[in-house]
C-alpha atoms as a PDB file:
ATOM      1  CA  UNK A   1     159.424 163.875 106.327  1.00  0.00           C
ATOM      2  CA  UNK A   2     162.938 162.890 105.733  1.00  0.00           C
ATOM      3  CA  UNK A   3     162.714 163.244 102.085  1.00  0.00           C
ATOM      4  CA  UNK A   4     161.061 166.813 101.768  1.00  0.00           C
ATOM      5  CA  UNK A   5     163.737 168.019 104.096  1.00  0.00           C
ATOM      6  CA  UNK A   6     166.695 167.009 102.148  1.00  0.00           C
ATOM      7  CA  UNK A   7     165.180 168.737  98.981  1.00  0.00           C
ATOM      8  CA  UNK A   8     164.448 171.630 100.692  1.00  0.00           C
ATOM      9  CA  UNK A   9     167.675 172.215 102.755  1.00  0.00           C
ATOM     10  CA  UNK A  10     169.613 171.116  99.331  1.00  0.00           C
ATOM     11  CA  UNK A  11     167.869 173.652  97.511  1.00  0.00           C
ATOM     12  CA  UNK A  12     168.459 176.321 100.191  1.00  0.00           C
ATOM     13  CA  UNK A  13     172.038 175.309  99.743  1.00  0.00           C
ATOM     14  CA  UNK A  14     171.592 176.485  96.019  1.00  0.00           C
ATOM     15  CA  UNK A  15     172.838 172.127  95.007  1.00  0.00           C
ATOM     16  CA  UNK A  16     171.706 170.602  92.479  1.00  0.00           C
ATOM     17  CA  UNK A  17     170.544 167.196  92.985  1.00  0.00           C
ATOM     18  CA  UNK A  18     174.266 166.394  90.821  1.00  0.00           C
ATOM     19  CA  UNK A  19     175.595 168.808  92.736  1.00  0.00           C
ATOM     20  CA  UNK A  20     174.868 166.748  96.113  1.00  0.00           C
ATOM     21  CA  UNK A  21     175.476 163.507  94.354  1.00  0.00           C
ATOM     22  CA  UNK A  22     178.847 164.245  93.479  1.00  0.00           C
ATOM     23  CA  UNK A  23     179.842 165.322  97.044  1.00  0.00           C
ATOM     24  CA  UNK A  24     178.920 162.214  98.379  1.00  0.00           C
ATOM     25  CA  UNK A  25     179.804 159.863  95.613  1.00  0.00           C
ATOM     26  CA  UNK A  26     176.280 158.591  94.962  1.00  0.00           C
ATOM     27  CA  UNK A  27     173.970 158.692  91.466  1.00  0.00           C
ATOM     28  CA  UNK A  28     171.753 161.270  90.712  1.00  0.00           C
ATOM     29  CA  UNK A  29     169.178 158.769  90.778  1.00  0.00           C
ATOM     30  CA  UNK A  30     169.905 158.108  94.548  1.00  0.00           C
ATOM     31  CA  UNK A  31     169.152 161.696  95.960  1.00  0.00           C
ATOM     32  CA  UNK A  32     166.141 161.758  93.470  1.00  0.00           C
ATOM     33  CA  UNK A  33     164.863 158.539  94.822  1.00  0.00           C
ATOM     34  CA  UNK A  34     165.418 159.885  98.432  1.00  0.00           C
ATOM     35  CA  UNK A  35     163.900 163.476  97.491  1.00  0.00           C
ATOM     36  CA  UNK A  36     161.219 161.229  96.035  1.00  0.00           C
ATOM     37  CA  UNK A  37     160.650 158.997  99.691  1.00  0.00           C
ATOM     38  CA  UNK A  38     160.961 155.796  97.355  1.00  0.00           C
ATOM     39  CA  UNK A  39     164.254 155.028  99.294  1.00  0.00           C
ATOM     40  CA  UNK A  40     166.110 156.577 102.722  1.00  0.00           C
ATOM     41  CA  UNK A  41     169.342 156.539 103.442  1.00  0.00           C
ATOM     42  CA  UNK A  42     171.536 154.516 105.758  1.00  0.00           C
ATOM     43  CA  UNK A  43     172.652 155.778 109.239  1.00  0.00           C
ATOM     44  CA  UNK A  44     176.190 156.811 107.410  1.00  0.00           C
ATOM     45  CA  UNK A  45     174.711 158.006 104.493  1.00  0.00           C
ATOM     46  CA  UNK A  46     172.681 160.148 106.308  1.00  0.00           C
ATOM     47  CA  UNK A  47     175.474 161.723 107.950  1.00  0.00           C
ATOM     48  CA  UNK A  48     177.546 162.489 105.050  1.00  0.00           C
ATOM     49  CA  UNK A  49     174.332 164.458 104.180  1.00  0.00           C
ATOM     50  CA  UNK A  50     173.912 166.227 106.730  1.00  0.00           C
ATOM     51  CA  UNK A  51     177.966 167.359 106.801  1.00  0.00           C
ATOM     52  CA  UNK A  52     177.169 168.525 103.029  1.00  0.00           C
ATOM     53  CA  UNK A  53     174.009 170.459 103.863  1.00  0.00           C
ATOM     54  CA  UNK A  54     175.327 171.961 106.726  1.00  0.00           C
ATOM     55  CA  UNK A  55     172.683 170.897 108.782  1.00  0.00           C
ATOM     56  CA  UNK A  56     172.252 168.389 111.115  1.00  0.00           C
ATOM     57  CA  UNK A  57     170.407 164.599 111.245  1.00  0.00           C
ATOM     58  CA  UNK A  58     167.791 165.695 113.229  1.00  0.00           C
ATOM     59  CA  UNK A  59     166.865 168.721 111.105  1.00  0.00           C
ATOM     60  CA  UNK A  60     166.964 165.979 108.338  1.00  0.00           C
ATOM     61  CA  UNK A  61     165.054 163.393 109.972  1.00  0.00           C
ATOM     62  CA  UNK A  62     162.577 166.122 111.362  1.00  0.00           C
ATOM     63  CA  UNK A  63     162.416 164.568 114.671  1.00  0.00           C
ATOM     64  CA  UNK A  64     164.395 165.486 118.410  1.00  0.00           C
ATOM     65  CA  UNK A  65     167.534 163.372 118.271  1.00  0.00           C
ATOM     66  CA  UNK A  66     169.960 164.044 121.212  1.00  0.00           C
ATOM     67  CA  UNK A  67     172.859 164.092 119.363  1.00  0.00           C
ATOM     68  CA  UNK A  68     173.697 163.545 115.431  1.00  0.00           C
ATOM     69  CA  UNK A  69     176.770 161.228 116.636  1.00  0.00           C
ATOM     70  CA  UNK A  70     173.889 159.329 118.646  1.00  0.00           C
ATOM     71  CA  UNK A  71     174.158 156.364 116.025  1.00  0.00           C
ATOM     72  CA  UNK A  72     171.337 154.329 117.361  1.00  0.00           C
ATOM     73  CA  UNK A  73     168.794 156.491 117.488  1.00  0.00           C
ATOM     74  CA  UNK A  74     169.797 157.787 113.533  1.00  0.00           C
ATOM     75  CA  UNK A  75     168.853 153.869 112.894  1.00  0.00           C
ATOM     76  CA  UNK A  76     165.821 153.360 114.853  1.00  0.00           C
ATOM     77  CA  UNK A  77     164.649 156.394 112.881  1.00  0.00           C
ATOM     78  CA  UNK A  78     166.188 155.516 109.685  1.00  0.00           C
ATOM     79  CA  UNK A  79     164.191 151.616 110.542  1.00  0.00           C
ATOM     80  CA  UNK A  80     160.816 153.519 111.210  1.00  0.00           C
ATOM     81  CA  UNK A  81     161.451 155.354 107.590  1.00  0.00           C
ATOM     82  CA  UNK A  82     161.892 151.952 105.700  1.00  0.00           C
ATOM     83  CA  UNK A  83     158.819 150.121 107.244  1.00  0.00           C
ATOM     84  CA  UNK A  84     156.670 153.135 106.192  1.00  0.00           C
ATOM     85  CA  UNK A  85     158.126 152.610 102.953  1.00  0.00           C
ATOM     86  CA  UNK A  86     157.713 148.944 102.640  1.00  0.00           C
ATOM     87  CA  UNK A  87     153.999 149.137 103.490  1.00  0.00           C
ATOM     88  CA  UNK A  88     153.629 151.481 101.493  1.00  0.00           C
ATOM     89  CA  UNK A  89     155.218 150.063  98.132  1.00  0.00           C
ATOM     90  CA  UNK A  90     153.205 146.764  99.055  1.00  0.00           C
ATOM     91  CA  UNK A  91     150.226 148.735  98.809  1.00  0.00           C
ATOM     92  CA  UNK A  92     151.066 150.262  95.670  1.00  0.00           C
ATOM     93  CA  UNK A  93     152.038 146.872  94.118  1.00  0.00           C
ATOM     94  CA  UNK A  94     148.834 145.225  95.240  1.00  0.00           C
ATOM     95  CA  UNK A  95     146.704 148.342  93.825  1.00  0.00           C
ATOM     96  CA  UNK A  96     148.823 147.933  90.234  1.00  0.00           C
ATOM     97  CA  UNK A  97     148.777 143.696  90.215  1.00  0.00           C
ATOM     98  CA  UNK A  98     145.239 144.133  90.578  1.00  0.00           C
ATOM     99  CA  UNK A  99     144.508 147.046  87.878  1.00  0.00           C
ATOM    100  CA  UNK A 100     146.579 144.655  86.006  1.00  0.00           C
ATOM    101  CA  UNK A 101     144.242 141.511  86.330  1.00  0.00           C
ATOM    102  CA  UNK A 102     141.115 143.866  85.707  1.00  0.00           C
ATOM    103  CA  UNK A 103     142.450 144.961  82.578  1.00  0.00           C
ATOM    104  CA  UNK A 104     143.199 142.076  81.485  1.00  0.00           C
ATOM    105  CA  UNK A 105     139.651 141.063  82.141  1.00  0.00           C
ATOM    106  CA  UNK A 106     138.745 143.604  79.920  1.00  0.00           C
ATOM    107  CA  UNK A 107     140.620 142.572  76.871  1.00  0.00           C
ATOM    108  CA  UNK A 108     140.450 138.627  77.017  1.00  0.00           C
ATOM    109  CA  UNK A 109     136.890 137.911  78.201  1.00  0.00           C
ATOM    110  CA  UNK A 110     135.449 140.056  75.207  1.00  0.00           C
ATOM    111  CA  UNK A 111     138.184 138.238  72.858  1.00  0.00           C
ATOM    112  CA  UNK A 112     137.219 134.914  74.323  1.00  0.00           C
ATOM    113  CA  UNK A 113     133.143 135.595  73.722  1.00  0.00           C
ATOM    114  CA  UNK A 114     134.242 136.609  70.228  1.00  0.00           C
ATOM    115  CA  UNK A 115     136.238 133.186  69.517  1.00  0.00           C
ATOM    116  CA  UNK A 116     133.188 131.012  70.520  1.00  0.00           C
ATOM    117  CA  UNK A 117     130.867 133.563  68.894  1.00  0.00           C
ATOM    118  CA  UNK A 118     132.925 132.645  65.972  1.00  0.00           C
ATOM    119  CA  UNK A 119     133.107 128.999  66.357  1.00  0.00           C
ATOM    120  CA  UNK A 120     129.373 128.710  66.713  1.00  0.00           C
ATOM    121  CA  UNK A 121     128.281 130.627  63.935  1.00  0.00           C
ATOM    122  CA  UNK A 122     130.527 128.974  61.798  1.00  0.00           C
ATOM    123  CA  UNK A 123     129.798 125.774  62.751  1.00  0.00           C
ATOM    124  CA  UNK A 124     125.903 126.538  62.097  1.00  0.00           C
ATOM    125  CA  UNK A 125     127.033 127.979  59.189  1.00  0.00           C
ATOM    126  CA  UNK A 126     128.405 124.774  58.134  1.00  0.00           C
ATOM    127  CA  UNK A 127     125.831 122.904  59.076  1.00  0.00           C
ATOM    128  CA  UNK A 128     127.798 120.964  61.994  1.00  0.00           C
ATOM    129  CA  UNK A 129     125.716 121.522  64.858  1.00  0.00           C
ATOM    130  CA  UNK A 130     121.916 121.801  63.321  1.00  0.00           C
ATOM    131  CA  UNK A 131     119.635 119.298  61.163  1.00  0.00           C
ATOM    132  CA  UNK A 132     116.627 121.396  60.029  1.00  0.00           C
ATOM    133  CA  UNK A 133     114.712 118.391  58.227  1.00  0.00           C
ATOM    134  CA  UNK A 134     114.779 115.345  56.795  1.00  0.00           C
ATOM    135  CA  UNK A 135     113.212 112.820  54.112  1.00  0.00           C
ATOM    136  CA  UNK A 136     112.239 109.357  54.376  1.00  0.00           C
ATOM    137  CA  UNK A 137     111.754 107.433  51.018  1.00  0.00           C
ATOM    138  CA  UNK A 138     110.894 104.780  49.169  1.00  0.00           C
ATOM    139  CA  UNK A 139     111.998 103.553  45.627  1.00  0.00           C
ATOM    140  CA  UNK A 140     109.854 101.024  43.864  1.00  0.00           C
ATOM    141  CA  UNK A 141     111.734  98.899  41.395  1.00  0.00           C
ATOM    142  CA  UNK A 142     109.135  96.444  40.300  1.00  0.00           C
ATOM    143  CA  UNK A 143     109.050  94.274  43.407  1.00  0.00           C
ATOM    144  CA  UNK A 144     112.230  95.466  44.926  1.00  0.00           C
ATOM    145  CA  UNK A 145     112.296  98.523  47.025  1.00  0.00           C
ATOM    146  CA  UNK A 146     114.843 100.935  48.157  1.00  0.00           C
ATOM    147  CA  UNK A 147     114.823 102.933  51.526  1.00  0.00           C
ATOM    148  CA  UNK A 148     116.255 105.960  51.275  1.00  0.00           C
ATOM    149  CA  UNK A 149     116.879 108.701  54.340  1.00  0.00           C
ATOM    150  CA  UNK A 150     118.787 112.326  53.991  1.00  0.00           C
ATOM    151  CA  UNK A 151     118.413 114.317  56.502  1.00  0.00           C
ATOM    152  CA  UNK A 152     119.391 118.183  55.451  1.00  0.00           C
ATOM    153  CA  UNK A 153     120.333 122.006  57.327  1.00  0.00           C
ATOM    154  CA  UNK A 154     118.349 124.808  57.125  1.00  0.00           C
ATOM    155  CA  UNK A 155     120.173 125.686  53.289  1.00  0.00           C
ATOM    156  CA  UNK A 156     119.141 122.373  52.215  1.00  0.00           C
ATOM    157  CA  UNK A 157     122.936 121.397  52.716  1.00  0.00           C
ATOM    158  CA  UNK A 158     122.950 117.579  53.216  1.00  0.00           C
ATOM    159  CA  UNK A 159     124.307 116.100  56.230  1.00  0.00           C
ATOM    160  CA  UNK A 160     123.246 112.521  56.386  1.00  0.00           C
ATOM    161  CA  UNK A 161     122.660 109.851  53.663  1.00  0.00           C
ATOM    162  CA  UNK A 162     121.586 106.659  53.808  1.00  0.00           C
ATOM    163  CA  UNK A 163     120.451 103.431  51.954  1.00  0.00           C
ATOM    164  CA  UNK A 164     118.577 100.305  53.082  1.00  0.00           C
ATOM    165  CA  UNK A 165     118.524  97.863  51.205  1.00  0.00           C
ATOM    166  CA  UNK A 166     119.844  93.752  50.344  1.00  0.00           C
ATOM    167  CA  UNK A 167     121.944  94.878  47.855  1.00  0.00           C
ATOM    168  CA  UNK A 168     122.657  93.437  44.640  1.00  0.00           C
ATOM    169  CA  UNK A 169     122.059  89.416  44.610  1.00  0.00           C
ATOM    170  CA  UNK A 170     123.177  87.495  41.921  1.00  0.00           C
ATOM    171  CA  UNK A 171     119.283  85.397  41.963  1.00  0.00           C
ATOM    172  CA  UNK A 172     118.013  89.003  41.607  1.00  0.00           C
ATOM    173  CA  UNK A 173     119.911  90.426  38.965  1.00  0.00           C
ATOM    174  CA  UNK A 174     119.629  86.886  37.159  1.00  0.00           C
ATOM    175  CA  UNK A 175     115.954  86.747  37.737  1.00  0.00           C
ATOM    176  CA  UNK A 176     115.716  90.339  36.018  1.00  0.00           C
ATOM    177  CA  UNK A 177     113.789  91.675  39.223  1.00  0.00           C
ATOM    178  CA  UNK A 178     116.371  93.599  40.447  1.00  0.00           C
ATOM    179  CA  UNK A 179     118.688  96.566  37.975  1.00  0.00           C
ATOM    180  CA  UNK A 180     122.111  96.854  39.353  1.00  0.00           C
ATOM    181  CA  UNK A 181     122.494 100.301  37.323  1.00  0.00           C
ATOM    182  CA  UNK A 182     119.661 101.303  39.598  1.00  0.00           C
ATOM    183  CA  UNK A 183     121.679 100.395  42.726  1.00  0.00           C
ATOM    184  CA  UNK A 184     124.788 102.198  41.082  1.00  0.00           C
ATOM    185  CA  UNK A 185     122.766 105.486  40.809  1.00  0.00           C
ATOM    186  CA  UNK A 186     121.273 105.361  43.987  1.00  0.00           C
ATOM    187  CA  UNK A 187     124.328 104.907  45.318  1.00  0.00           C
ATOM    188  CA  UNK A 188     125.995 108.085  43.566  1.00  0.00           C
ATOM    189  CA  UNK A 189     123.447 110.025  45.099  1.00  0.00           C
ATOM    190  CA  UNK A 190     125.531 109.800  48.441  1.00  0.00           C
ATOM    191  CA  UNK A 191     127.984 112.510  46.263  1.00  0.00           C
ATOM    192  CA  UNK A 192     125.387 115.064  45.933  1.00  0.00           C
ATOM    193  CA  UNK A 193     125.375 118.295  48.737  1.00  0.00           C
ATOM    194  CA  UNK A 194     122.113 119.686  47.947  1.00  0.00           C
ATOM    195  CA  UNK A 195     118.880 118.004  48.653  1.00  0.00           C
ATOM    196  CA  UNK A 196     116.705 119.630  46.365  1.00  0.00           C
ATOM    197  CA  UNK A 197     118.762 118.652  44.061  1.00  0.00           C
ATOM    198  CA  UNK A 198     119.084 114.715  45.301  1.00  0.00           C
ATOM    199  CA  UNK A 199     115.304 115.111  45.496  1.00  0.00           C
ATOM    200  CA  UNK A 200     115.379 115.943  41.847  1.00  0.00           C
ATOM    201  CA  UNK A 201     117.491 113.621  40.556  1.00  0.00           C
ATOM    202  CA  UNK A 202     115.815 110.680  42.237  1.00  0.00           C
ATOM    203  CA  UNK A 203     112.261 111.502  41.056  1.00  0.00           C
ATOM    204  CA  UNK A 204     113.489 112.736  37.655  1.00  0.00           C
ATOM    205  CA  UNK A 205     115.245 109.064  37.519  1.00  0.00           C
ATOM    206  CA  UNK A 206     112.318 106.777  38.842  1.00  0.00           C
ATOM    207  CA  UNK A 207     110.078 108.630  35.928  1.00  0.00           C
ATOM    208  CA  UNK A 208     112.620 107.832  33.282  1.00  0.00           C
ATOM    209  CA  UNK A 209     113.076 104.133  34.426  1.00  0.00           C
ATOM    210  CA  UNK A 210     109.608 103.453  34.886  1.00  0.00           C
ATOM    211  CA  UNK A 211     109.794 103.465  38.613  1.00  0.00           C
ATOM    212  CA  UNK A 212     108.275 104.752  41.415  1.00  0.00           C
ATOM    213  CA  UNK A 213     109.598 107.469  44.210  1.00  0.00           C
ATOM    214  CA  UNK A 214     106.913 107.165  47.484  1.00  0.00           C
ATOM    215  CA  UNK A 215     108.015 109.988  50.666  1.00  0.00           C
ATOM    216  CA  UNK A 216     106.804 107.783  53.492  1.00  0.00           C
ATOM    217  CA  UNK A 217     107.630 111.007  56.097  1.00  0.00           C
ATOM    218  CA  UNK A 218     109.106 114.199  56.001  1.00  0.00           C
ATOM    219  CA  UNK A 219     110.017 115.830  58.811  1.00  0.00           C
ATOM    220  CA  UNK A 220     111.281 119.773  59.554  1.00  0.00           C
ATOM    221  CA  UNK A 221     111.203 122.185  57.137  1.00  0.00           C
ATOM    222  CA  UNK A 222     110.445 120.674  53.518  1.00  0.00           C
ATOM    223  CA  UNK A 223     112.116 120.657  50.182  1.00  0.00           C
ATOM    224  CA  UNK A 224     110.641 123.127  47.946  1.00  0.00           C
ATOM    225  CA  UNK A 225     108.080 121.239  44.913  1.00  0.00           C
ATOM    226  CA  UNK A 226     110.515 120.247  41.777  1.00  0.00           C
ATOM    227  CA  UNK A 227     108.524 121.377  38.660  1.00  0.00           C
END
């Protein structure tokens, strides 16, 4: 090959690849990349070379050309050369854009699984995603009744809150059957996170007031007894 013969007739020569450089005005980095069959050079460069080396072009080329002045068959040769090399840098890039793209793979599909690994075990840790049980009741106020749903996550963290009821009527609160400091505190009861503790605080309330606290269902996994 073309580029094994220059380095060996320029080391027979006793050059250095500056040496050979600097007698035919190219880099260093030329003749290495020739040496190296990552470039060839031209039909004139190549005869430059072989005046320096003492040789001739077809010695260089390593095939029978009929003359080294015999310019068109230095450049079908020279053409032959820089196909090879074409196909074979295409090759190479192909084989490194697509070591490129596995490794890649490697790095960001892990990370990815990792982020929403993340996400969804913070967002059960939050509570966000999961309702583990719930609480239906009712609060007896004389004749007036409260219904009362929270629905909780598996650490008893509250995640839904809700009243039914009238509301305060002015008939009501004039007729005495109806306590709009109950309303208040059921109300408040909306601020507290914790069910076992909203559990508390409503039965501990109902038995202070003289009321009554009645769990009409209770689905999932309970609240633990208040004693």
């Amino acid at each position: 090959m073309l580029n094994d013969n220059i380095r060996t007739v320029r080391k027979n020569k006793g050059f250095t690849q500056e040496d050979l450089a600097s007698r035919i005005h190219v880099t260093r980095q030329t003749v290495s990349k020739w040496e190296k069959g990552i470039s060839v050079p031209d039909a004139e460069m190549l005869t430059k070379l072989s005046e320096e080396l003492e040789t001739d072009v077809s010695t260089l080329l390593g095939a029978k050309v009929e003359s080294a002045a015999d310019e068109n068959a230095i450049v079908e040769q020279l053409s032959r050369l820089n196909e090879q090399l074409a196909v074979r840098n295409r090759r190479s890039r192909k084989i490194w854009k697509t070591l490129a793209i596995i490794g890649a793979a490697i790095i960001v599909i892990p990370l990815i699984l990792s982020i929403l690994g993340l996400t969804l075990f913070t967002a059960r840790d939050h509570g966000v995603q999961t309702q583990a049980g719930s609480v239906h009741y009712q609060y007896q106020e004389g004749d007036y009744s409260y219904s009362i749903d929270v629905n909780y996550d598996k650490r008893y963290k509250v995640v839904a809150f809700g009243i039914d009821s009238p509301g305060p009527g002015e008939d009501m609160a004039e007729s005495g059957e109806f306590s709009t400091d109950t309303y208040a505190f059921i109300d408040s009861l909306s601020d507290i996170t914790d069910a076992r503790k909203l559990d508390k605080e409503l039965k501990d309330y109902a038995e202070a007031h003289g009321d009554t606290v009645i769990v009409l269902s209770e689905d999932g996994i309970g609240l633990p007894d208040n004693d």
